[in-house]
Protein backbone atom coordinates (compact mmCIF):
# COMPACT_ATOMS: atom_id res chain seq x y z
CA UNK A 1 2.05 275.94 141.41
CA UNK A 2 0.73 276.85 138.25
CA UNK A 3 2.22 279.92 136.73
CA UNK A 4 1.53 282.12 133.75
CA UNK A 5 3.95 282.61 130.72
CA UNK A 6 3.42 284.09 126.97
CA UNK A 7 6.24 283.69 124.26
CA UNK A 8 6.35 286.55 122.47
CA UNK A 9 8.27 287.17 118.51
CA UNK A 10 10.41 290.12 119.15
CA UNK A 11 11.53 293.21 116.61
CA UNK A 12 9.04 291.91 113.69
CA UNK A 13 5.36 292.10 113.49
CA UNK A 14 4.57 288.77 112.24
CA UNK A 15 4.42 285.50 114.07
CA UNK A 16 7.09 283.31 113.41
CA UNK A 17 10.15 285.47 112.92
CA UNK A 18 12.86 287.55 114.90
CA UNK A 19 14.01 286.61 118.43
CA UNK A 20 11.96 284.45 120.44
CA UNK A 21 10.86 285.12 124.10
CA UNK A 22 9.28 283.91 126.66
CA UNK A 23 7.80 285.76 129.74
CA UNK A 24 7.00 283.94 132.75
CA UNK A 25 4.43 286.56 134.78
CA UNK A 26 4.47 284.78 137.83
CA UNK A 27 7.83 284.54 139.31
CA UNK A 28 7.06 285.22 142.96
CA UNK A 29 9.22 282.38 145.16
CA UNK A 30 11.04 281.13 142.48
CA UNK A 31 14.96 280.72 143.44
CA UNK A 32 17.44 281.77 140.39
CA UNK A 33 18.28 277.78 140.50
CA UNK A 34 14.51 277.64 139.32
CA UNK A 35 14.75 279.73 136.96
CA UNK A 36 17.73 278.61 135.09
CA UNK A 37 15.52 275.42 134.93
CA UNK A 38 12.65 277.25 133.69
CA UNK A 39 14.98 279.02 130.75
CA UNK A 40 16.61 275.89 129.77
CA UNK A 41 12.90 273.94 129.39
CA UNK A 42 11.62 276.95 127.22
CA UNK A 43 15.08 277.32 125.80
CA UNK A 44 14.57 280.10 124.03
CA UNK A 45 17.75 282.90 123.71
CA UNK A 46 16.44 284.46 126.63
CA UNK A 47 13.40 284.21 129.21
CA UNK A 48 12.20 286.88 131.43
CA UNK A 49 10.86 286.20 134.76
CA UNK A 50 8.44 289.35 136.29
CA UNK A 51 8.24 289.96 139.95
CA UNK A 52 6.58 292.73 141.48
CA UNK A 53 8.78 296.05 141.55
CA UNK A 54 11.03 297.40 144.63
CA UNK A 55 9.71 300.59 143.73
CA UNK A 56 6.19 300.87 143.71
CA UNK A 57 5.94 303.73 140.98
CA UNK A 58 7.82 301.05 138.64
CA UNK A 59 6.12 298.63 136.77
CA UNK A 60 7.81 294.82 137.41
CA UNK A 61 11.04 293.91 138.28
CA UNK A 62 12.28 291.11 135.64
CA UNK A 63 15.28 288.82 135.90
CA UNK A 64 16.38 288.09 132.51
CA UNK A 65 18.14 283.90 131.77
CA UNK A 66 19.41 282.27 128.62
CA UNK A 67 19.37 278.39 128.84
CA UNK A 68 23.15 278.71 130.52
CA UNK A 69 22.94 282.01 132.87
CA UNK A 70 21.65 285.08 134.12
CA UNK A 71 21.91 288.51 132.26
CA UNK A 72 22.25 291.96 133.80
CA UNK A 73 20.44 293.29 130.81
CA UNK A 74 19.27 292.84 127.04
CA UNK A 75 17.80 294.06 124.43
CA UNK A 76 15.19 292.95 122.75
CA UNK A 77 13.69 290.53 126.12
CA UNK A 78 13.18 294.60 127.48
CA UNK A 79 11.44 294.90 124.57
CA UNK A 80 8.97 292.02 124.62
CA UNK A 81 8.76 292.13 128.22
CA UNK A 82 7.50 296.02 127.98
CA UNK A 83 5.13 295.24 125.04
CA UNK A 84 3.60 292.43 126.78
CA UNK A 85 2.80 294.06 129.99
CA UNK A 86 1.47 297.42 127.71
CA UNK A 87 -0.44 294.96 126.04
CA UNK A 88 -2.35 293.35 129.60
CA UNK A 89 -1.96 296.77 131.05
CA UNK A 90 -4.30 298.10 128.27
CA UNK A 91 -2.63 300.50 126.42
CA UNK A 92 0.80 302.21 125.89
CA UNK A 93 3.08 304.67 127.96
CA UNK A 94 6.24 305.15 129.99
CA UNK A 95 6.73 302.39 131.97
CA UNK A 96 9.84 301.62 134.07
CA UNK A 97 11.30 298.00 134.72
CA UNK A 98 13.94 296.97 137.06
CA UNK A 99 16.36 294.82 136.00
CA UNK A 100 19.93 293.69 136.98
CA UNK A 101 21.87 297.38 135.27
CA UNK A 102 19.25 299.10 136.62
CA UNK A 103 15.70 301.24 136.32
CA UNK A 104 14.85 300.84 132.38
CA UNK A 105 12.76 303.73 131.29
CA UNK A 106 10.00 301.89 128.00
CA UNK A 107 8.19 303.79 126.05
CA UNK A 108 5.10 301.18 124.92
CA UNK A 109 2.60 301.89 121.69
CA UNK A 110 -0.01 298.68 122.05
CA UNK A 111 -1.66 297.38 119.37
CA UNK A 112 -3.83 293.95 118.85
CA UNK A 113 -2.05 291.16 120.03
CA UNK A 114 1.17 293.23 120.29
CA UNK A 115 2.94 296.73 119.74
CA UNK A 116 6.55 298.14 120.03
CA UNK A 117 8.65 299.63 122.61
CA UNK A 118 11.60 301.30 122.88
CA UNK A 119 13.89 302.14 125.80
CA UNK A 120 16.83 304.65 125.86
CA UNK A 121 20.56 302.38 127.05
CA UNK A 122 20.23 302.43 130.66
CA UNK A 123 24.02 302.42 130.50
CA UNK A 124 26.55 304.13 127.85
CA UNK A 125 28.86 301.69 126.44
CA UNK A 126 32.36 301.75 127.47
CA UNK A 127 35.67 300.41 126.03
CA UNK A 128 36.00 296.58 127.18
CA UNK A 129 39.66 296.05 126.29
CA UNK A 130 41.35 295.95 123.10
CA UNK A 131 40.02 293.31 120.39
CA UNK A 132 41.91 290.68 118.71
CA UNK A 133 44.24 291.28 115.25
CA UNK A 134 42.55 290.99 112.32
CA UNK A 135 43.77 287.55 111.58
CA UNK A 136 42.52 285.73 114.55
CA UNK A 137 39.09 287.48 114.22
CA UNK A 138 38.83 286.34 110.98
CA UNK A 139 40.17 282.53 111.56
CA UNK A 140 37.30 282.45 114.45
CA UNK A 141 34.66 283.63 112.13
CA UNK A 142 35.83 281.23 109.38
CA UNK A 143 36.20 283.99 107.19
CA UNK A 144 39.38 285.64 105.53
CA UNK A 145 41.28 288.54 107.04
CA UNK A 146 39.96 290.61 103.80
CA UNK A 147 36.55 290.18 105.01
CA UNK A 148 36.56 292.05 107.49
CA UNK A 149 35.01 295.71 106.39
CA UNK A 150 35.93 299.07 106.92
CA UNK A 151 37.72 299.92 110.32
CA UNK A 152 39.06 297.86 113.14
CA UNK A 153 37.37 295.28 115.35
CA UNK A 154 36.21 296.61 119.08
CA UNK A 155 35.19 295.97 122.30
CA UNK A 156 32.38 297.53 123.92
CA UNK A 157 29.73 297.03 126.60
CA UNK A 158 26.41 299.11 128.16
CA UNK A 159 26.41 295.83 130.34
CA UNK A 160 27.21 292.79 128.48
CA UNK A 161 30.44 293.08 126.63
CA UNK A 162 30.87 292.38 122.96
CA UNK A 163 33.41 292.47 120.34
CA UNK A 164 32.00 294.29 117.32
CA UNK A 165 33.29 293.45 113.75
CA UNK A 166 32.78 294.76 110.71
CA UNK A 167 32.23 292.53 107.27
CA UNK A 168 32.95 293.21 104.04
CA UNK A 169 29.77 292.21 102.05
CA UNK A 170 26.58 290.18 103.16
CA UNK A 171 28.38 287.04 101.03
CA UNK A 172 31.07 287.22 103.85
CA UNK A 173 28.53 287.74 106.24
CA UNK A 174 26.51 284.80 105.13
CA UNK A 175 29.87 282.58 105.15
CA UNK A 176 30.23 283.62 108.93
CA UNK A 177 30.25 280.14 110.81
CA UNK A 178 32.12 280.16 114.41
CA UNK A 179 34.95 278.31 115.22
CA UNK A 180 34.79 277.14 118.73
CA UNK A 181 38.48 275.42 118.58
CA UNK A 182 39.58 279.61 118.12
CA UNK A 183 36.46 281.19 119.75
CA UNK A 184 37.76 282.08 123.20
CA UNK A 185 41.33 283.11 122.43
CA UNK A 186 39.44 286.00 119.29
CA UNK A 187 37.07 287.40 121.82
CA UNK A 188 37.07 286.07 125.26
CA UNK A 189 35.87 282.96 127.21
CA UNK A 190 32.12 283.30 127.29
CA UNK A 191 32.51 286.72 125.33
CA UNK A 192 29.62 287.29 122.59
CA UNK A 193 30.62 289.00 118.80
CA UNK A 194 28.34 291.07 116.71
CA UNK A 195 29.01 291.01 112.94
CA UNK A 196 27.51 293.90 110.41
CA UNK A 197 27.79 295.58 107.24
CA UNK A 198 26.70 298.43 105.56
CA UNK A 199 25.05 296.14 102.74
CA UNK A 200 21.65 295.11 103.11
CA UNK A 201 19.53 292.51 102.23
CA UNK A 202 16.54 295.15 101.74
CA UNK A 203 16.66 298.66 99.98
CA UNK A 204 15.91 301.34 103.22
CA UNK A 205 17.74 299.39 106.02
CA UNK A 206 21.22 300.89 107.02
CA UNK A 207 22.98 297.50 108.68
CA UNK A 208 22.95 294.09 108.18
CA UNK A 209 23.89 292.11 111.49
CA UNK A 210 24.36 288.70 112.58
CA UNK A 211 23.95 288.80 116.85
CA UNK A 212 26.79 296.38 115.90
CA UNK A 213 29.13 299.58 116.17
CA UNK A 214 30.18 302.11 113.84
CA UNK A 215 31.32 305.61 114.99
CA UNK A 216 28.57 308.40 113.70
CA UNK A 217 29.54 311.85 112.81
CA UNK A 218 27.68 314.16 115.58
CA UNK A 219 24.12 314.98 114.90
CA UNK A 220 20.70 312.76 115.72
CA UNK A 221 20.81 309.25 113.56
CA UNK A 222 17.87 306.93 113.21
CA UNK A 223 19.25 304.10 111.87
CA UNK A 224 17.16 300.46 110.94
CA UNK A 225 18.83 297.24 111.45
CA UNK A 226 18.43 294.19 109.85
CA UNK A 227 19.59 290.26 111.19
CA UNK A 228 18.37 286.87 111.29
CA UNK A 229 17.93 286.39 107.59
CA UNK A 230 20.37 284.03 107.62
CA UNK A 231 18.22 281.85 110.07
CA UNK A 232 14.67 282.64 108.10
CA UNK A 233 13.61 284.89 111.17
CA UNK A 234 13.90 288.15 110.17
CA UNK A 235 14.12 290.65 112.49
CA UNK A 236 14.25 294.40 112.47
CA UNK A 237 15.91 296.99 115.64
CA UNK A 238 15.31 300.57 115.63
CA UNK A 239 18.48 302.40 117.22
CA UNK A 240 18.25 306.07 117.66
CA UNK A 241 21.70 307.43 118.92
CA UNK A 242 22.79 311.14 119.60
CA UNK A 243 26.54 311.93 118.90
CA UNK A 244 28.33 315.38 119.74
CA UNK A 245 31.92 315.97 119.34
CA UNK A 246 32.05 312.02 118.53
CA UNK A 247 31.27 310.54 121.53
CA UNK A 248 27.71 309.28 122.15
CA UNK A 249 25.40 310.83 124.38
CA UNK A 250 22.40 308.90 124.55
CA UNK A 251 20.52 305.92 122.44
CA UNK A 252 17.38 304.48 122.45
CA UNK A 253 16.62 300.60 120.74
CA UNK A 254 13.33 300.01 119.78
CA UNK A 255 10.87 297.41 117.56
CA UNK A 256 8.03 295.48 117.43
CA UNK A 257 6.88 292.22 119.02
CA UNK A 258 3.86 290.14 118.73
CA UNK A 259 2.26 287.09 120.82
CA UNK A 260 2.50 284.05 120.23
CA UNK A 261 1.45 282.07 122.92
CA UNK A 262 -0.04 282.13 126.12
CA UNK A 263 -0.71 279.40 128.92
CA UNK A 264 1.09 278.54 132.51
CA UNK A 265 3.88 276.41 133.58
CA UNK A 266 3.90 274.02 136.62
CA UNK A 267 6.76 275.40 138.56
């Protein structure tokens, strides 16, 4: 059957930069094995299938694939997911979408042809394990142990775990190329890494990043992040995070996304 899919740009308001998505609306009947399919023909980082919601005061339920396997949870395919259905809902608001971690609470401003959204962490990240030395997070990132910036390496995850790792400069960052021979044993088979810095390629932006954790003193920070220069798609996340007696209590992510295209799939 024929079924409806848009692929949206996400965090940027311009066509043709940040993360691609696409959003197939009408996932009804479709197996996960169909899916997978589905993800690795669009083959974009991530594609979002909607089906209609458990609860009925919920918006959609959405499974979420990359071209290899099914996520609990991401970023920025909540986001384009919740600006696209704000978008053909008419307008913006609270909606909520179920997927795999849970009820995700989006808060949706529509404008032509897109918006933004921005959702508060349906889970608080936890500890994942200690990270690797120095040395052999530096010798997987192709970079020198003096690259690596202020503080030590971790693990966290609010779902998906990830080793952040802080860089030195955004010429380190820019010499960041993976080495799969030394991938796994640095940060786990399968495991993902998230590089930053506190230089940026733009005057106003507080990170640089290259797939992100720094400890904040306690108070409310609004912080911009920048990433995907490196791949001319730049993109732009808005993380909000509340901190009291240093641990963090809450956090939003947030950012734009625009359409790009719209048609249906034989599936």
């Amino acid at each position: 059957m024929r079924r409806r899919f848009a692929t949206l740009d996400v965090f940027t308001d311009r066509r043709f930069a940040g993360n691609s998505l696409a959003v197939v609306l009408d996932a009804q009947a479709l197996d996960a094995a169909a899916m997978q399919a589905i993800a690795r023909e669009f083959n974009h980082p991530e594609t979002v299938f909607v089906f209609s919601p458990a609860d009925p005061a919920h918006r959609a339920r959405v499974r979420i694939f990359t071209p290899a396997r099914e996520l609990p949870f991401a970023g920025h395919p909540t986001v384009g997911t919740a600006v696209l259905l704000g978008a053909r809902d008419g307008g913006g608001g609270d909606i909520m979408l179920e997927e795999g971690i849970g009820a995700v609470r989006c808060t949706v401003e529509s404008t032509s042809g897109g918006g933004s959204a921005r959702f508060a962490i349906p889970q608080l990240p936890t500890e994942a394990g200690p990270a690797a030395d120095d040395a052999a997070i530096a010798a997987a990132l192709s970079l020198a142990p003096d690259d690596i910036g202020e503080g030590r390496p971790a693990r966290w995850s609010a779902g998906l775990p990830f080793t952040f790792v802080p860089i030195a400069s955004l010429a380190a960052m820019a010499r960041c190329r993976p080495d799969l021979a030394k991938f796994d044993a640095a940060f786990g088979a399968g495991a993902a890494v998230y590089v930053f810095c506190k230089e940026t390629v733009e005057p106003g932006h507080h990170f640089h990043a290259r797939m992100f954790a720094r400890r904040l003193s306690d108070g409310t920070h609004a912080l911009v992040i920048e990433q995907g220069y490196e791949m001319g798609r730049p993109s732009l996340i808005r993380l909000t995070a509340e901190v009291a007696a240093g641990r963090l209590l809450s956090a939003s992510i947030g950012g734009n996304a625009v359409i790009v295209t719209e048609g249906t799939i034989e599936a």
